[in-house]
N, C-alpha and C. Protein backbone atom coordinates (compact mmCIF):
# COMPACT_ATOMS: atom_id res chain seq x y z
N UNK A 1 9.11 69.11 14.01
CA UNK A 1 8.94 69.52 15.38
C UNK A 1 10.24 70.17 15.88
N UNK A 2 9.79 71.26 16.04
CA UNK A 2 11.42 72.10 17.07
C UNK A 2 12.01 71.70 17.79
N UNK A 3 12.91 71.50 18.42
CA UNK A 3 13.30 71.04 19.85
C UNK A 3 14.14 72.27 20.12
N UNK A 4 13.69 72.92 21.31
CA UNK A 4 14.57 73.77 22.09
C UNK A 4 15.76 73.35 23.30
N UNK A 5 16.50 73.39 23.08
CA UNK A 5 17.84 73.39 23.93
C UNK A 5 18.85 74.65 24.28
N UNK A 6 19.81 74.50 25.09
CA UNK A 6 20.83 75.19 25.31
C UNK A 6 21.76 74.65 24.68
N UNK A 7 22.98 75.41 24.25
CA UNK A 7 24.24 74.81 23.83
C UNK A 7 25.14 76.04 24.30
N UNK A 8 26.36 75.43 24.39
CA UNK A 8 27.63 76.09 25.13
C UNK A 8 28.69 76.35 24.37
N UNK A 9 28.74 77.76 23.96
CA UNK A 9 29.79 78.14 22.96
C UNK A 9 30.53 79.15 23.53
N UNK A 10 31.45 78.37 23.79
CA UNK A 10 33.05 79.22 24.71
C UNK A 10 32.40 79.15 26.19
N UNK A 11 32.60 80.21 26.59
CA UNK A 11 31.56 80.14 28.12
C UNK A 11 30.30 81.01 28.23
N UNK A 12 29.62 80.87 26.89
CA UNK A 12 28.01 81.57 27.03
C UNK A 12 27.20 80.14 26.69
N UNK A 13 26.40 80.26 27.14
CA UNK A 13 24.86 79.19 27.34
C UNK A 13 24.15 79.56 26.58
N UNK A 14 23.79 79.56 24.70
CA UNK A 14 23.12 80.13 24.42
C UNK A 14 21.40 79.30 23.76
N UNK A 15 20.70 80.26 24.14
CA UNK A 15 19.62 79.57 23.65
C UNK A 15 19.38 79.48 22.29
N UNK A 16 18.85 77.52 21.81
CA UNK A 16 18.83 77.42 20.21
C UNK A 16 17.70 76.38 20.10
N UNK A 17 17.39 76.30 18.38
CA UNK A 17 16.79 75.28 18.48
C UNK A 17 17.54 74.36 17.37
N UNK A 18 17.40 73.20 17.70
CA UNK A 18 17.97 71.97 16.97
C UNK A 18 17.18 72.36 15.30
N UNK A 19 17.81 72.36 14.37
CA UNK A 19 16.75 72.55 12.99
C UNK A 19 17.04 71.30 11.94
N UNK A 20 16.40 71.03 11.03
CA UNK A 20 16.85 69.60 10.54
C UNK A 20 18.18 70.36 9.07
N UNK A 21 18.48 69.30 8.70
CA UNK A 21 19.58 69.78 7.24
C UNK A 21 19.23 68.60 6.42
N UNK A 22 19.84 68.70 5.21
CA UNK A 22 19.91 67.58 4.40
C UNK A 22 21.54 68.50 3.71
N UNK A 23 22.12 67.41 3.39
CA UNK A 23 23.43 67.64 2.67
C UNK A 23 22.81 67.98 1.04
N UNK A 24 24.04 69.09 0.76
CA UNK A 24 23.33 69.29 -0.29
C UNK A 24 24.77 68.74 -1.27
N UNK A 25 25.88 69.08 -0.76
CA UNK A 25 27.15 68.53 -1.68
C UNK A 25 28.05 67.99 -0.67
N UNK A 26 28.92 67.01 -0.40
CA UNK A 26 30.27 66.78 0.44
C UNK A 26 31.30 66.15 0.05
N UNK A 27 32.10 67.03 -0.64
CA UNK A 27 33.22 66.94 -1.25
C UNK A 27 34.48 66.41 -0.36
N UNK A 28 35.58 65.45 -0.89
CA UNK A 28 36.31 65.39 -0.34
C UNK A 28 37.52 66.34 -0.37
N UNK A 29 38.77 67.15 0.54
CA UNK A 29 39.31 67.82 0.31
C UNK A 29 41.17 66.80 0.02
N UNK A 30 41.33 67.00 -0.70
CA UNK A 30 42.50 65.74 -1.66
C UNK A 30 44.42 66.41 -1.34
N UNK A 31 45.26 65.98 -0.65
CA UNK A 31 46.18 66.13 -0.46
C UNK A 31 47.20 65.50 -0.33
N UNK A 32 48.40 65.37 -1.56
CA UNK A 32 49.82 64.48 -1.61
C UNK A 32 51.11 64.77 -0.66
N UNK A 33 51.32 64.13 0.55
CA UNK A 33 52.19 65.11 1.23
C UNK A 33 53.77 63.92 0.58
N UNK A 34 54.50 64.44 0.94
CA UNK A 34 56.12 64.32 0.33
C UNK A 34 56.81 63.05 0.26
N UNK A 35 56.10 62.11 1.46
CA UNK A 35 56.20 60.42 1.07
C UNK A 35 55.25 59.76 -0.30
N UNK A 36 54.03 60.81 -0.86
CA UNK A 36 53.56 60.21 -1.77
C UNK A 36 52.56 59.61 -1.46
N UNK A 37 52.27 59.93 -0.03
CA UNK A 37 50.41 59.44 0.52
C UNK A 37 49.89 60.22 0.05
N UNK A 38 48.75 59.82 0.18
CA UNK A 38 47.45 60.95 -0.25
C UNK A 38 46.39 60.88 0.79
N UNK A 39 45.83 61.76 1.25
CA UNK A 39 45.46 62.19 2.58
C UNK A 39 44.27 63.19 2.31
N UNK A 40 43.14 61.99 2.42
CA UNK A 40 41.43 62.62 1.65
C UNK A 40 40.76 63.34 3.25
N UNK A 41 40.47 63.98 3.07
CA UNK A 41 39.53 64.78 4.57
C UNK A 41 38.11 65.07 3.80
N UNK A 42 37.05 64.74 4.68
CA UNK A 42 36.01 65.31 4.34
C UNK A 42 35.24 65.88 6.05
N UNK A 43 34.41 66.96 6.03
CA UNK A 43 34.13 67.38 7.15
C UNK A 43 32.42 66.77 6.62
N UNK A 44 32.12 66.08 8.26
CA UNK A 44 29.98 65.77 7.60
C UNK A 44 29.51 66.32 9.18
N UNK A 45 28.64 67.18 8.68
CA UNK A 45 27.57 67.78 9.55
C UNK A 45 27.05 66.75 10.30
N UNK A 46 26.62 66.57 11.28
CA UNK A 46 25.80 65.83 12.68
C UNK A 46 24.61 66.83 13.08
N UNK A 47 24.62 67.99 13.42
CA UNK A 47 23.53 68.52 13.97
C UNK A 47 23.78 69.85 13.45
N UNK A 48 22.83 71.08 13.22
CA UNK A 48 22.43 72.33 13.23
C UNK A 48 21.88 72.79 14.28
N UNK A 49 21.84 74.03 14.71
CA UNK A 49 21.54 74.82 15.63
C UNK A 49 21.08 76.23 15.37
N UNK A 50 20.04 76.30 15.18
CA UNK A 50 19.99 78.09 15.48
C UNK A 50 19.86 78.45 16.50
N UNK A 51 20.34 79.73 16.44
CA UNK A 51 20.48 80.60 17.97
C UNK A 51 19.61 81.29 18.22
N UNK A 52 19.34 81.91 19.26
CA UNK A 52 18.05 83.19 19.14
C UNK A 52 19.29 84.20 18.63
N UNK A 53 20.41 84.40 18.73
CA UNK A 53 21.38 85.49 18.84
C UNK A 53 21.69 85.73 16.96
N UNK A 54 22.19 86.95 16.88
CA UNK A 54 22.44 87.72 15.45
C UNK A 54 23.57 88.23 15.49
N UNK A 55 24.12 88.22 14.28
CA UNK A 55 25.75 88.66 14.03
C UNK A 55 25.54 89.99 13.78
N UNK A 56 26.72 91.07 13.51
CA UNK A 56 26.68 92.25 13.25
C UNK A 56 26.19 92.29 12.07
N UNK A 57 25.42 91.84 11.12
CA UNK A 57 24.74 91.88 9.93
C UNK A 57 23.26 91.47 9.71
N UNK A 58 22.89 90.93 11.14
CA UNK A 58 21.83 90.82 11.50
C UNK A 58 21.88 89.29 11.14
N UNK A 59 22.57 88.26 10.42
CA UNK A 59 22.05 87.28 10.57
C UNK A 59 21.89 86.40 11.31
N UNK A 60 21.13 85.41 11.00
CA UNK A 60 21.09 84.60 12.24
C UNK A 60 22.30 83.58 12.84
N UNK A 61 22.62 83.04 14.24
CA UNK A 61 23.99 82.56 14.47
C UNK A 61 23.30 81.05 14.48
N UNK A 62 23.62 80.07 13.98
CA UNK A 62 24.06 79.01 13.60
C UNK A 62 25.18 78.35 14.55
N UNK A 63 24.63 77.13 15.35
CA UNK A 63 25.91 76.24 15.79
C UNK A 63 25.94 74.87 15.36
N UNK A 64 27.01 74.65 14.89
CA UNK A 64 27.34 73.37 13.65
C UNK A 64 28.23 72.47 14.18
N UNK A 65 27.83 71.35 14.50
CA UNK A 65 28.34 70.07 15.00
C UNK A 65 28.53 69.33 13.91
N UNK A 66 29.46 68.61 14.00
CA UNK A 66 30.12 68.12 12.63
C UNK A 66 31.42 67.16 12.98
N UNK A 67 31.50 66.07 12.23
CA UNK A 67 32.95 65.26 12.45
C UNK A 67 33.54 65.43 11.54
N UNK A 68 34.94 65.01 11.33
CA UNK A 68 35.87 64.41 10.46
C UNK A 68 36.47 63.20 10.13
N UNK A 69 36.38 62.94 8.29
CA UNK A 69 35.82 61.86 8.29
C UNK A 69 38.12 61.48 7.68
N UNK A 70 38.49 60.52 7.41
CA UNK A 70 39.63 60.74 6.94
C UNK A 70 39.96 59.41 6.33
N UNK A 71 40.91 59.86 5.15
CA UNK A 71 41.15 58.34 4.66
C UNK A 71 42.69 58.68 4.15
N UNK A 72 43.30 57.03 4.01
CA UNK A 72 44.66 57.36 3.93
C UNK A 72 45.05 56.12 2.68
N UNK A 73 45.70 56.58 1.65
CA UNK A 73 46.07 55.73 1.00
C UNK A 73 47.74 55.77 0.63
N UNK A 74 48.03 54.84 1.11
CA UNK A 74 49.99 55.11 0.74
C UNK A 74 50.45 54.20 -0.36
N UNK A 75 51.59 54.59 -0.11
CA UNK A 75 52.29 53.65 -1.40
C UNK A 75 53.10 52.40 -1.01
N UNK A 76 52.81 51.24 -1.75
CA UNK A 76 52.83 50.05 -1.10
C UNK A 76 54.37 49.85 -0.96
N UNK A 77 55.21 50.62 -0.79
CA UNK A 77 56.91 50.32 0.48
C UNK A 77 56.33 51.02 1.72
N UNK A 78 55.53 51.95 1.92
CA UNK A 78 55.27 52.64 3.06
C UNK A 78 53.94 51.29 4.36
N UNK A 79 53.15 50.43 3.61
CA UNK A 79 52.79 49.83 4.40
C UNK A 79 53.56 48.65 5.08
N UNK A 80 52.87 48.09 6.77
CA UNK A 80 53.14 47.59 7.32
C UNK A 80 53.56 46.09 6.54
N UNK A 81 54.67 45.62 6.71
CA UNK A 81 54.89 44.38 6.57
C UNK A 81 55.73 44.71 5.07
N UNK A 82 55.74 45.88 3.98
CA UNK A 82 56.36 45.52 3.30
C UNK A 82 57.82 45.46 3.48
N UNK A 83 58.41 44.74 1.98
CA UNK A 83 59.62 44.82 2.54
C UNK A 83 60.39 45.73 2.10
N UNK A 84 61.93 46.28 2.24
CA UNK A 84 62.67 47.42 1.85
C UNK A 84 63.06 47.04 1.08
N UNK A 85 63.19 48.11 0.08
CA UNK A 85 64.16 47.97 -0.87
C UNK A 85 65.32 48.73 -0.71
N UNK A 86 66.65 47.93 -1.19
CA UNK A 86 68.03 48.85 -0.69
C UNK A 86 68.71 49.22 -1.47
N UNK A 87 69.41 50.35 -0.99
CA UNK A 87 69.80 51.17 -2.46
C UNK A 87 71.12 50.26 -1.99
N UNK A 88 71.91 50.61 -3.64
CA UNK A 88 73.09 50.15 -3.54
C UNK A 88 74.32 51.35 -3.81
């Protein structure tokens, strides 16, 4: 069943309808920054939207609601409570 709504992209009101999705892959995106964490991002879809409106190629415009999902794994001197080690 369609559901027609408005949605608000920048300051136009455009008319859409809600359409269903199913995930087809959602990869996590994997990154070591310089303390030696590693810092996983994955983006997951929430809702689809088609527009009545068309891009300069004629396709159709799409509005994509979506969170971010994040995970953090460090190295055990960097968590809370451990203790230091001191150089000498």
């Amino acid at each position: 069943m369609e559901e027609r709504t408005k949605i608000k992209v920048g300051n136009a009101d455009l008319d859409a309808t809600r359409i269903g999705f199913k995930a087809i892959k959602e990869e996590w995106n994997e990154y070591q920054v310089a303390d030696g964490t590693i810092i996983k991002l994955k983006l997951v879809v929430t809702d689809v939207f088609k527009t009545d409106d068309y891009d300069q190629d004629l396709n159709p415009i799409y509005v994509v609601k979506s969170s971010n999902v994040m995970s953090v794994s460090s190295p055990e001197h960097l968590k809370k409570g451990a203790t230091k080690v001191q150089v000498q």
